[in-house]
C-alpha atoms as a PDB file:
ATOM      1  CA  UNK A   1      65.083 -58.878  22.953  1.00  0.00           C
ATOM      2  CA  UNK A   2      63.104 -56.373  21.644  1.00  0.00           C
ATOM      3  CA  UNK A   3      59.154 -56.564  22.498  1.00  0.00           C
ATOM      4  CA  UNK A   4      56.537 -57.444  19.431  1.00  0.00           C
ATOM      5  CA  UNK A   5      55.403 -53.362  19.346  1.00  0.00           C
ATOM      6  CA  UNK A   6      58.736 -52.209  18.821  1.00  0.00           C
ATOM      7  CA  UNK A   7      62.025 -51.973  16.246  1.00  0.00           C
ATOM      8  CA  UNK A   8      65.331 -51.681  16.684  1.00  0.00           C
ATOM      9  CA  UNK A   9      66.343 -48.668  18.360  1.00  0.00           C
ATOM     10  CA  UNK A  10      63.289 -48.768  20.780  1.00  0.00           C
ATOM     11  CA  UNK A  11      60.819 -47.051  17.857  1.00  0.00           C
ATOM     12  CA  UNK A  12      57.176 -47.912  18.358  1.00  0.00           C
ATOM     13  CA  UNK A  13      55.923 -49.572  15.098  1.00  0.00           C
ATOM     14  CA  UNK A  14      52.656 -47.377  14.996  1.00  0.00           C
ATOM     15  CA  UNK A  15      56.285 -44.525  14.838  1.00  0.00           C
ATOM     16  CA  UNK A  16      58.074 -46.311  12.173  1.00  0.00           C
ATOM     17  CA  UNK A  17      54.945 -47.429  10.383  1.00  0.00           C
ATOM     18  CA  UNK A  18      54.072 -43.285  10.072  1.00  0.00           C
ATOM     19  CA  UNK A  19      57.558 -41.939   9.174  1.00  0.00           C
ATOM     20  CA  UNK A  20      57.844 -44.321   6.561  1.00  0.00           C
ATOM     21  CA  UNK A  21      54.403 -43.851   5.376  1.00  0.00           C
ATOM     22  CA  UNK A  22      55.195 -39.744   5.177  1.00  0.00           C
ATOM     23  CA  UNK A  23      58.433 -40.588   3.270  1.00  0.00           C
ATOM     24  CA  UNK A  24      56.634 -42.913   0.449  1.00  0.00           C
ATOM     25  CA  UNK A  25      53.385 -39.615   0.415  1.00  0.00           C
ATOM     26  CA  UNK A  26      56.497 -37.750   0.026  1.00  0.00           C
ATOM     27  CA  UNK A  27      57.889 -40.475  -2.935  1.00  0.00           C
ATOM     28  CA  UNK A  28      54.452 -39.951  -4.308  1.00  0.00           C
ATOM     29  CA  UNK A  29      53.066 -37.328  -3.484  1.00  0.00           C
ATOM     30  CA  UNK A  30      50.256 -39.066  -2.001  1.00  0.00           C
ATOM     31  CA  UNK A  31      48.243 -37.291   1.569  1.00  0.00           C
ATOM     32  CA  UNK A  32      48.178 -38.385   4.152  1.00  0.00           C
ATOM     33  CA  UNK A  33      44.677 -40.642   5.232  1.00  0.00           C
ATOM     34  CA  UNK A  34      41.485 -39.022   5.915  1.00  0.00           C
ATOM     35  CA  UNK A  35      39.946 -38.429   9.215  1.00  0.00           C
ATOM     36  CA  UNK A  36      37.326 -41.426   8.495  1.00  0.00           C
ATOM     37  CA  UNK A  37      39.826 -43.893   6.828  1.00  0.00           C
ATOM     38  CA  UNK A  38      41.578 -43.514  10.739  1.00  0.00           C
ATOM     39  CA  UNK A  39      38.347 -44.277  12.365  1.00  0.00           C
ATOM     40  CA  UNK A  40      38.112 -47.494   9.694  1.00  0.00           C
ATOM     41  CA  UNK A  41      41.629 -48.575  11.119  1.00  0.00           C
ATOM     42  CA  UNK A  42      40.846 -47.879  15.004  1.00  0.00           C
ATOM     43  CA  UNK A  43      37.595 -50.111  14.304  1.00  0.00           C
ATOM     44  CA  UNK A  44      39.426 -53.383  13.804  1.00  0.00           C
ATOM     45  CA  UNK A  45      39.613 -56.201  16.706  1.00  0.00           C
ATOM     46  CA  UNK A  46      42.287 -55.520  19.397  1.00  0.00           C
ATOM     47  CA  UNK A  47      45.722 -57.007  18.109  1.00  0.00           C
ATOM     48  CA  UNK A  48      44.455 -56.596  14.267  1.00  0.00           C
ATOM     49  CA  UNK A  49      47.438 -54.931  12.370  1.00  0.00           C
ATOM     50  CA  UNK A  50      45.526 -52.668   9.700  1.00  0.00           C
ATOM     51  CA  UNK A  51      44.222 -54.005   6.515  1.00  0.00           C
ATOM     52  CA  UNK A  52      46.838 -53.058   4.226  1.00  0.00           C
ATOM     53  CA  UNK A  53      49.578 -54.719   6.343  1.00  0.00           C
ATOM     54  CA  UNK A  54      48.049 -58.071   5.747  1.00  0.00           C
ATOM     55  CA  UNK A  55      48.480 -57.849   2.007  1.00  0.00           C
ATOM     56  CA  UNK A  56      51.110 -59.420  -0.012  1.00  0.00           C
ATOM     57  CA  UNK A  57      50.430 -57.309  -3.377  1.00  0.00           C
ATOM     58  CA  UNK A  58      48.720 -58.347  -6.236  1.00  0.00           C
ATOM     59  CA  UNK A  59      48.897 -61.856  -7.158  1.00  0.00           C
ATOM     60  CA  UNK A  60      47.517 -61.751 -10.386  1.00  0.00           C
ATOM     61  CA  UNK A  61      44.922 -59.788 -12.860  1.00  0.00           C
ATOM     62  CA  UNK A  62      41.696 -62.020 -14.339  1.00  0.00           C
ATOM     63  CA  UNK A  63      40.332 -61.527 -18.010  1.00  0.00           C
ATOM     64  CA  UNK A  64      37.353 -63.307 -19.284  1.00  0.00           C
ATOM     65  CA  UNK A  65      37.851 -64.609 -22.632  1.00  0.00           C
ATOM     66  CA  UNK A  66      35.368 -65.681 -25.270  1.00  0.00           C
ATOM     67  CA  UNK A  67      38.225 -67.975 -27.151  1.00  0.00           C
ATOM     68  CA  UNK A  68      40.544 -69.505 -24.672  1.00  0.00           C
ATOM     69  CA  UNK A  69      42.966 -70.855 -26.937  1.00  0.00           C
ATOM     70  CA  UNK A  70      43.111 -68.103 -28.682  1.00  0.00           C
ATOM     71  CA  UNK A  71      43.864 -65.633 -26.022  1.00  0.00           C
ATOM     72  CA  UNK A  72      46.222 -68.236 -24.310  1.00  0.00           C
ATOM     73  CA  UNK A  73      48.339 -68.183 -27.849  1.00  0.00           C
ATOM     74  CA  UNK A  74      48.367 -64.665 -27.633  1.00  0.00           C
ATOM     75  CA  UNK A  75      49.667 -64.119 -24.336  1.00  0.00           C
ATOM     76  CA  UNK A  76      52.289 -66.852 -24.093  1.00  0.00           C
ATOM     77  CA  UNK A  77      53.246 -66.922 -27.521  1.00  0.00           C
ATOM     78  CA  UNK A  78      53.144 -63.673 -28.737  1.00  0.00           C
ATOM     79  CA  UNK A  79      53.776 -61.714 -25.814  1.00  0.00           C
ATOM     80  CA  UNK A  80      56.010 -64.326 -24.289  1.00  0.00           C
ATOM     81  CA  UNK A  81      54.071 -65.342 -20.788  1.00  0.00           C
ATOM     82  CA  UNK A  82      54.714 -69.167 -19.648  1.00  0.00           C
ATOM     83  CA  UNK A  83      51.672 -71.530 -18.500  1.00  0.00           C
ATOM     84  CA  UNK A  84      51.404 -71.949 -14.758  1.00  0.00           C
ATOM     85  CA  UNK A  85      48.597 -73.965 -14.195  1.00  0.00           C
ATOM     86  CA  UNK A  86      45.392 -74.861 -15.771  1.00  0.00           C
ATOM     87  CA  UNK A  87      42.129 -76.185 -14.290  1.00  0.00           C
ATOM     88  CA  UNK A  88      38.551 -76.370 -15.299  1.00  0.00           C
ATOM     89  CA  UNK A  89      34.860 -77.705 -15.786  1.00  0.00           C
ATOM     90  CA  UNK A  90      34.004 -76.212 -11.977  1.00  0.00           C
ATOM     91  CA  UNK A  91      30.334 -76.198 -11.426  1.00  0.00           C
ATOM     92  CA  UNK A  92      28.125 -76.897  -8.374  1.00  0.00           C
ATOM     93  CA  UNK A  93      26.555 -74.977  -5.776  1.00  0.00           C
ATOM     94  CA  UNK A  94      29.678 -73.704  -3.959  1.00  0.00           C
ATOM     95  CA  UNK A  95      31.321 -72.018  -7.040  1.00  0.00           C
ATOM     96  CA  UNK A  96      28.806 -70.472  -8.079  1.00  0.00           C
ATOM     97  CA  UNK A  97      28.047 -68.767  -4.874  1.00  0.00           C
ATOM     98  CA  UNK A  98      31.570 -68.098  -4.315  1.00  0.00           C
ATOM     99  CA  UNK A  99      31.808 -65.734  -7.599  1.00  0.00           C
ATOM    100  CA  UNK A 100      27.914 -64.776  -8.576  1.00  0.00           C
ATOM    101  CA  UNK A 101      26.071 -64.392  -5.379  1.00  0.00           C
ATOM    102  CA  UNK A 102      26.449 -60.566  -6.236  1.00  0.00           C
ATOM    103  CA  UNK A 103      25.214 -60.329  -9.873  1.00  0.00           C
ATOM    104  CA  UNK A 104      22.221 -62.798  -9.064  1.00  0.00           C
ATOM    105  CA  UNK A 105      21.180 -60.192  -5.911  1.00  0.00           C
ATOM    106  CA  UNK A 106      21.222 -57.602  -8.571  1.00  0.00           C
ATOM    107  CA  UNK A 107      19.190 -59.858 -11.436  1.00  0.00           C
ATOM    108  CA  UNK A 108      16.097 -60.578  -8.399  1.00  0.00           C
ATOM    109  CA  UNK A 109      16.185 -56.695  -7.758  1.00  0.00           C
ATOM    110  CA  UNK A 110      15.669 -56.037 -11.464  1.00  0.00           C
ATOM    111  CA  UNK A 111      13.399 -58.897 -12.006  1.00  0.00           C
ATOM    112  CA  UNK A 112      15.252 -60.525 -14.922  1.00  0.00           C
ATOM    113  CA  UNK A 113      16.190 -63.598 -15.456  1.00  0.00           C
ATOM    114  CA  UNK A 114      19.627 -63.771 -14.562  1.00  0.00           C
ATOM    115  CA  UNK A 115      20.840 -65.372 -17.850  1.00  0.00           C
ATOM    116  CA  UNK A 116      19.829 -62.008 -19.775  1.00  0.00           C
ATOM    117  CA  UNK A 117      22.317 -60.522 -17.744  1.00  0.00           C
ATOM    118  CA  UNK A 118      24.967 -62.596 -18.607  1.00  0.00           C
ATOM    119  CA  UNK A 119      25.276 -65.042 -15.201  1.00  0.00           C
ATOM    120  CA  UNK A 120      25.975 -68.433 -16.151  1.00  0.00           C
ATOM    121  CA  UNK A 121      24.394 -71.280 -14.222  1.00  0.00           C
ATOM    122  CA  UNK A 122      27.309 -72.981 -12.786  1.00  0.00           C
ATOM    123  CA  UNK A 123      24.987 -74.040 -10.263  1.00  0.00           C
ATOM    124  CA  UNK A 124      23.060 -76.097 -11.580  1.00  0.00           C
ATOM    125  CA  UNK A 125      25.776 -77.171 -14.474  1.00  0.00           C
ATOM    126  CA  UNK A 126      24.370 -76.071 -17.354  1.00  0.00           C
ATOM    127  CA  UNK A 127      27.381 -73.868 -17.591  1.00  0.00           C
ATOM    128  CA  UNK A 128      30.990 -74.432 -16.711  1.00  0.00           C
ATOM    129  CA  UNK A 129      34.857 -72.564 -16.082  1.00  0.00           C
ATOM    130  CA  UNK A 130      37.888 -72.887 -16.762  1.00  0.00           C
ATOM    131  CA  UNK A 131      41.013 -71.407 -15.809  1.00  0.00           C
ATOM    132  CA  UNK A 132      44.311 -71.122 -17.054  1.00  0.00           C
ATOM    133  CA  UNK A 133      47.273 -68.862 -15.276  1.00  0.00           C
ATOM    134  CA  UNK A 134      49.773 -67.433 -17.323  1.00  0.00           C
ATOM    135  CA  UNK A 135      52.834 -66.056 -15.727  1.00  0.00           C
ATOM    136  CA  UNK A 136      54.897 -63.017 -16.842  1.00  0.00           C
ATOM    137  CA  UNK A 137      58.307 -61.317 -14.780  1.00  0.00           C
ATOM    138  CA  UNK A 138      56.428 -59.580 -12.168  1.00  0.00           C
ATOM    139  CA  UNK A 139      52.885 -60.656 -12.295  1.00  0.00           C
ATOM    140  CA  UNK A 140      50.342 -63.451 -12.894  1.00  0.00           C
ATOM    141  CA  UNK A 141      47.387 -63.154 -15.596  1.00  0.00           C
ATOM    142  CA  UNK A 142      44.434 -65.424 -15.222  1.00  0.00           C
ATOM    143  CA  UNK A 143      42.275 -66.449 -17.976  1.00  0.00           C
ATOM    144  CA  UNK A 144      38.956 -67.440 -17.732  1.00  0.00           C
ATOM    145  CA  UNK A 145      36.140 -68.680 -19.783  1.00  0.00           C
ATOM    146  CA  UNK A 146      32.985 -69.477 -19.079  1.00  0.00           C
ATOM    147  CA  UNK A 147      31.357 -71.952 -21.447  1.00  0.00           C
ATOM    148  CA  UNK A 148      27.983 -73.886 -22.044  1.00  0.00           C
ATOM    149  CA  UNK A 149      28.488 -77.574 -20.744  1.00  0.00           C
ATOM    150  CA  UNK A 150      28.449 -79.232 -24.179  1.00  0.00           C
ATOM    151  CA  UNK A 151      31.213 -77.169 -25.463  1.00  0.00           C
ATOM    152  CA  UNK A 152      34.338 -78.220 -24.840  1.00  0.00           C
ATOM    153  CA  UNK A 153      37.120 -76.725 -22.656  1.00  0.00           C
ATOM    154  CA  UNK A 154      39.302 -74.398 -24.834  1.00  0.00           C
ATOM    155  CA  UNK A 155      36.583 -74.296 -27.218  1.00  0.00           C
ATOM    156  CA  UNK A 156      35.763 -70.926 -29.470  1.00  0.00           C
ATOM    157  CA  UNK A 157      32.571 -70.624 -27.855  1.00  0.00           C
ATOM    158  CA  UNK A 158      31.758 -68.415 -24.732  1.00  0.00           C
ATOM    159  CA  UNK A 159      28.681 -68.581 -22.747  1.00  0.00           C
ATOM    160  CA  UNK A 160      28.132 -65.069 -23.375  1.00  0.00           C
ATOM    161  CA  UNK A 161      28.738 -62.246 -26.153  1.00  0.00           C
ATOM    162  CA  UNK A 162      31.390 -59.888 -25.296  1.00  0.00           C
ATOM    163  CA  UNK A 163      30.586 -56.209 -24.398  1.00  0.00           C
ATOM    164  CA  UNK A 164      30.686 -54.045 -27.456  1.00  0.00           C
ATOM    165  CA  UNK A 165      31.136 -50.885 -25.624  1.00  0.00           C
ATOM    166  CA  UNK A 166      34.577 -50.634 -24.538  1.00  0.00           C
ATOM    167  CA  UNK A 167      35.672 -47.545 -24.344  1.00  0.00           C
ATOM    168  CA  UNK A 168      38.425 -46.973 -21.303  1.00  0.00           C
ATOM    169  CA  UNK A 169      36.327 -43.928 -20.074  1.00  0.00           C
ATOM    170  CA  UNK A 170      33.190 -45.976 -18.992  1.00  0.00           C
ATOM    171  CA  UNK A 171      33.377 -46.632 -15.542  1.00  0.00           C
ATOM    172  CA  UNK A 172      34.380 -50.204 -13.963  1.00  0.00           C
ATOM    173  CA  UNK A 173      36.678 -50.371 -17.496  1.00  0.00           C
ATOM    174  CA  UNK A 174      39.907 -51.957 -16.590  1.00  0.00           C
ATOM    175  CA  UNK A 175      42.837 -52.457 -18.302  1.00  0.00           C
ATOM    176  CA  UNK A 176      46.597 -54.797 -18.553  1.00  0.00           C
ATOM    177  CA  UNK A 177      48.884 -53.059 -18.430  1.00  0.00           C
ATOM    178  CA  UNK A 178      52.488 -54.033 -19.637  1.00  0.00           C
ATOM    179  CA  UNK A 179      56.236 -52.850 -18.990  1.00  0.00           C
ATOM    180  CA  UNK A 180      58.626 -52.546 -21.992  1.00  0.00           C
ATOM    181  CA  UNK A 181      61.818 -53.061 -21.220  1.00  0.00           C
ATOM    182  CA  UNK A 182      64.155 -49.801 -20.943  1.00  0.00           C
ATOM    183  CA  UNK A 183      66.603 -50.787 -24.219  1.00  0.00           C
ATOM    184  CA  UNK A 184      63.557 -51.612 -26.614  1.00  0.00           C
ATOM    185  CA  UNK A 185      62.674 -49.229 -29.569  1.00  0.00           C
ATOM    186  CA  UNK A 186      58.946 -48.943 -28.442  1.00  0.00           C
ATOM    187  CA  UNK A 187      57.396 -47.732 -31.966  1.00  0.00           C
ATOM    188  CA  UNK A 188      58.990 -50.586 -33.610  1.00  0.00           C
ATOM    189  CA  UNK A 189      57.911 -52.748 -30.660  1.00  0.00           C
ATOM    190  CA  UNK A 190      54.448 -52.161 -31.564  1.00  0.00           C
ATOM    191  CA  UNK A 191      54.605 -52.782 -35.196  1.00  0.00           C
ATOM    192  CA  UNK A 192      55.827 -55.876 -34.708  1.00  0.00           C
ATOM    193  CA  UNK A 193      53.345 -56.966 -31.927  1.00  0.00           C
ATOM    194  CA  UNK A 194      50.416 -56.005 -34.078  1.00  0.00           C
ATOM    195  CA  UNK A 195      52.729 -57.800 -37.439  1.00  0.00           C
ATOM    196  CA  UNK A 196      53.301 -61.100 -35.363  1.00  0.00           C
ATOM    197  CA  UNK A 197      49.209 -61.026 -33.812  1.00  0.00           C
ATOM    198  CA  UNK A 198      48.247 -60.691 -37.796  1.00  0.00           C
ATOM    199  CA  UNK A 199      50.051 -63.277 -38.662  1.00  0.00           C
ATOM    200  CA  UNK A 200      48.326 -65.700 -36.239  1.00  0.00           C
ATOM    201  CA  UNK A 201      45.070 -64.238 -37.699  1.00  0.00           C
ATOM    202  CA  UNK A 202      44.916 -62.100 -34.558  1.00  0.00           C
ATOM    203  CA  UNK A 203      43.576 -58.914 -37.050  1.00  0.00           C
ATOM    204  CA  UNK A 204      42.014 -57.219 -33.807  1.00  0.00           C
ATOM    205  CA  UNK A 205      44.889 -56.901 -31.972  1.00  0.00           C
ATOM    206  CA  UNK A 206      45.252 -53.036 -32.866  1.00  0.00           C
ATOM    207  CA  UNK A 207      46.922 -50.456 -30.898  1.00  0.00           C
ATOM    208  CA  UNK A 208      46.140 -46.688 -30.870  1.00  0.00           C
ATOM    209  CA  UNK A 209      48.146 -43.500 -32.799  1.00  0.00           C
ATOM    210  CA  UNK A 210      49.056 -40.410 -31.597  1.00  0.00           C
ATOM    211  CA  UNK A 211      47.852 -38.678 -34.628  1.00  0.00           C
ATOM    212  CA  UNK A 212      44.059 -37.845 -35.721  1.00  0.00           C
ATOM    213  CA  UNK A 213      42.953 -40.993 -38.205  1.00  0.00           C
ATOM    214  CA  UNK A 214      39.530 -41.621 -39.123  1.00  0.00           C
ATOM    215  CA  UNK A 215      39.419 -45.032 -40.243  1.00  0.00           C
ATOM    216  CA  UNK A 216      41.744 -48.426 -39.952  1.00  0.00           C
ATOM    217  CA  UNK A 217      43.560 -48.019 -43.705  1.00  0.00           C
ATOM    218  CA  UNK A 218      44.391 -44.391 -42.241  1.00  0.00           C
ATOM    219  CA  UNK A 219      45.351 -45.820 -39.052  1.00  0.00           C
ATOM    220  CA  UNK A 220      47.756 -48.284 -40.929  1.00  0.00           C
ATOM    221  CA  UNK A 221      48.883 -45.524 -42.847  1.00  0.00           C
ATOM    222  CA  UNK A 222      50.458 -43.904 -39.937  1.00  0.00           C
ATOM    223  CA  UNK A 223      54.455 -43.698 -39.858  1.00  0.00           C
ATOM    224  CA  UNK A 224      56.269 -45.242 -37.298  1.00  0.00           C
ATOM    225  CA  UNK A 225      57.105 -42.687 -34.622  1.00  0.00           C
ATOM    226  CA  UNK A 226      52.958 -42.275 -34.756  1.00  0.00           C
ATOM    227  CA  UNK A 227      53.244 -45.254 -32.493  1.00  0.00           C
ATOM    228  CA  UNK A 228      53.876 -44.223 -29.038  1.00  0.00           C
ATOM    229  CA  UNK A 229      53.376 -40.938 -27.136  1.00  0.00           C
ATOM    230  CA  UNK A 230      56.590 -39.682 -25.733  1.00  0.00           C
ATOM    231  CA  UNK A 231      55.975 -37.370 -22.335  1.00  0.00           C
ATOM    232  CA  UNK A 232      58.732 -34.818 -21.994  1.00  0.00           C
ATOM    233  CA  UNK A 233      57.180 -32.352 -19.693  1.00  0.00           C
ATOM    234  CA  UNK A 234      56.047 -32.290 -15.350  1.00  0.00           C
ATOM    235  CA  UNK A 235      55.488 -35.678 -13.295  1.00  0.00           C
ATOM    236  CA  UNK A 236      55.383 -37.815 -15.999  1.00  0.00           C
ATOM    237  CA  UNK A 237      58.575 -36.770 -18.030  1.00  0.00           C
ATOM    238  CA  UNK A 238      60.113 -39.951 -19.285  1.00  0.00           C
ATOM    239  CA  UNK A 239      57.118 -41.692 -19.557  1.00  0.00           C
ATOM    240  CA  UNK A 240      55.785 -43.170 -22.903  1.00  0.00           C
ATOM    241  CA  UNK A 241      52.927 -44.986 -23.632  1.00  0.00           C
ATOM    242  CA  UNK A 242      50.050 -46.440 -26.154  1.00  0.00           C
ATOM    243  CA  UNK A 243      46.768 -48.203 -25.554  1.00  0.00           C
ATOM    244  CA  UNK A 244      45.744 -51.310 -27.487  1.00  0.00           C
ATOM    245  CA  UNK A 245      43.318 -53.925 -27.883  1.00  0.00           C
ATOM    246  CA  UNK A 246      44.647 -57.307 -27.224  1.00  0.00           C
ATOM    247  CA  UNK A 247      43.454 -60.739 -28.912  1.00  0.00           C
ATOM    248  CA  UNK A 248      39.552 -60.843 -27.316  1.00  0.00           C
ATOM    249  CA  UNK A 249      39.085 -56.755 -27.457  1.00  0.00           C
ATOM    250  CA  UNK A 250      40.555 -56.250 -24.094  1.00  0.00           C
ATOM    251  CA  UNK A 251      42.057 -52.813 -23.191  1.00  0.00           C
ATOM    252  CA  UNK A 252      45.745 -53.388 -23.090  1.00  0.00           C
ATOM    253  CA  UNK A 253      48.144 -50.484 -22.003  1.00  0.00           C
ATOM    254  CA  UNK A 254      52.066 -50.614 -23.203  1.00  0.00           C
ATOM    255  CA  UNK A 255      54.484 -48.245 -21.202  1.00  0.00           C
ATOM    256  CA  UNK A 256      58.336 -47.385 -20.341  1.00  0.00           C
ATOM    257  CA  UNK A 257      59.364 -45.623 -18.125  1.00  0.00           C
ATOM    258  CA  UNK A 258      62.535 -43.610 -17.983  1.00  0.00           C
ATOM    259  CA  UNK A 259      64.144 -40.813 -16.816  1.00  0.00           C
ATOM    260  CA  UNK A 260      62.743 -38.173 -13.697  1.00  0.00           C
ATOM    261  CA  UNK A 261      59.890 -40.808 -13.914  1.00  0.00           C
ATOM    262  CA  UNK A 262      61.689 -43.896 -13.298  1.00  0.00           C
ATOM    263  CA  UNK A 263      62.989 -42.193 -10.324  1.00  0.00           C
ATOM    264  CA  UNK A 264      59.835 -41.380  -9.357  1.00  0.00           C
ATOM    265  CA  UNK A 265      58.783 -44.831  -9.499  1.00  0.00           C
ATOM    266  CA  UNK A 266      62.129 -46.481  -8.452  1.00  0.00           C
ATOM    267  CA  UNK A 267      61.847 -43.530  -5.035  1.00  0.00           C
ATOM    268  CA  UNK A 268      58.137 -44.907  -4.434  1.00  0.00           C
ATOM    269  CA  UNK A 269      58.828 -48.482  -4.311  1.00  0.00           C
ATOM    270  CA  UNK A 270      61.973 -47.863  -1.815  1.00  0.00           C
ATOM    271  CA  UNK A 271      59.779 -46.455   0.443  1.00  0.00           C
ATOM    272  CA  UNK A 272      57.333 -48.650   0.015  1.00  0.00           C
ATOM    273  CA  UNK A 273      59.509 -51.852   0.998  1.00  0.00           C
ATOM    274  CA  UNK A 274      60.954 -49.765   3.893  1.00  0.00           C
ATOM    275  CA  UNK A 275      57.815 -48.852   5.319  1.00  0.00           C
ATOM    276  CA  UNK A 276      56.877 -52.529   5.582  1.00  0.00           C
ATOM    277  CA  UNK A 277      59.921 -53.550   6.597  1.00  0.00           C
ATOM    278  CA  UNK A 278      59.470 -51.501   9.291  1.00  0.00           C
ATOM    279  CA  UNK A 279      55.708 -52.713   9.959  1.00  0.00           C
ATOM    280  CA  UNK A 280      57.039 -56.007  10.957  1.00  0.00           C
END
């Protein structure tokens, strides 16, 4: 029987755990750790395996939404997720240090009140959340909306206003982003997302054009192939893509990926699974 620090063959894992981390930087052209993220990993407790080994992936991405219902139409019925699970009205003392101790730390530095910043008081219940998780093939999306107690759950109201600035390039920005499906026409995919979100009064739901406009008729305007920018060139040939805001003015990203790309991608993840395999 083979001991608990080695694989088959007699290969140390720290050995198997290296070669297959060189072939996925190879995959992915990725370097190799720094000097001071080894010291991070030879500072855990005796018998800790490494941080990223006790990871299962991402279980889901979390939006906060001002109008639940209306975000939860748009993401199950227009782009086709199924419910999971939904909970809601949590409040109390334990909640709301479990997800604000943070931003209240930073509203006593500044010496605001914290509900000029946005923080809700889930403490004392003046404010409450709900939660509803939406899943799609390969990942779960988690709505949530925070709301003053005497609104109701699923309500249009949000305890706070939404950001106006939104641009992708300000730092801390995040954005969805989804997979087309190799066999879909992805201009025409678009049309009709933005078609079938206007039709359920979803107006915002607006996604980018690869040519110069300078308002929304012009943007409207645009012929079809306008819709998605095809890559044909280095790393990223075979890769096409858009950005688009979704139902509550979140930054959505649409992609496909095909060709030297998708091998690119397809190499990475091999490597990826082997290396943990081999972790084990």
């Amino acid at each position: 029987m083979e001991s608990q620090g080695q694989v088959s063959g007699g290969l140390d894992r720290r050995d198997a755990l290296k070669t297959a981390g060189t072939a996925l930087a190879s995959a992915t052209g990725m370097t190799a750790p720094s000097a001071a993220q080894g010291q991070e990993a030879g500072s855990l407790k005796s018998g800790e395996r490494p941080i990223g080994q006790r990871l299962r992936g991402v279980q889901h991405f979390g939006l906060t939404v001002q109008n639940m219902e209306r975000a939860f139409t748009f993401y199950t019925e227009v782009l086709g997720g199924t419910e999971v699970m939904r909970d809601g009205d949590f409040q109390g003392e334990r909640i709301h240090n479990t997800l604000l101790t943070g931003p209240e730390i930073e509203a006593r530095a500044r010496g605001v009140n914290p509900r000029t910043m946005g923080i809700p008081d889930l403490r004392g219940g003046a404010q409450r959340l709900d939660v509803r998780f939406i899943q799609f093939d390969n990942v779960v999306i988690e709505l949530l909306q925070y709301r003053d107690a005497d609104q109701p759950m699923g309500g249009a109201r949000a305890f706070a206003e939404p950001l106006d600035h939104m641009s992708p390039a300000f730092p801390r920005m995040m954005h969805i982003c989804f997979h087309i499906r190799d066999d879909v026409d992805f201009n025409q995919f678009i049309a009709d997302l933005e078609a079938e979100s206007g039709r359920r009064g979803m107006t915002n739901v607006r996604a980018n054009r690869i040519v110069t406009v300078a308002n929304e008729a012009e943007r409207r305007a645009t012929p079809l192939e306008a819709n998605s920018n095809g890559i044909t060139e280095g790393k990223s040939d075979g890769w096409r893509l858009i950005y688009c805001t979704g139902s509550e003015g979140e930054q959505l990203e649409f992609v496909q990926a095909l060709g030297p790309v998708k091998q690119t991608f397809d190499d990475a993840l091999e490597a990826r699974r082997k290396m943990v395999s081999a972790a084990r």
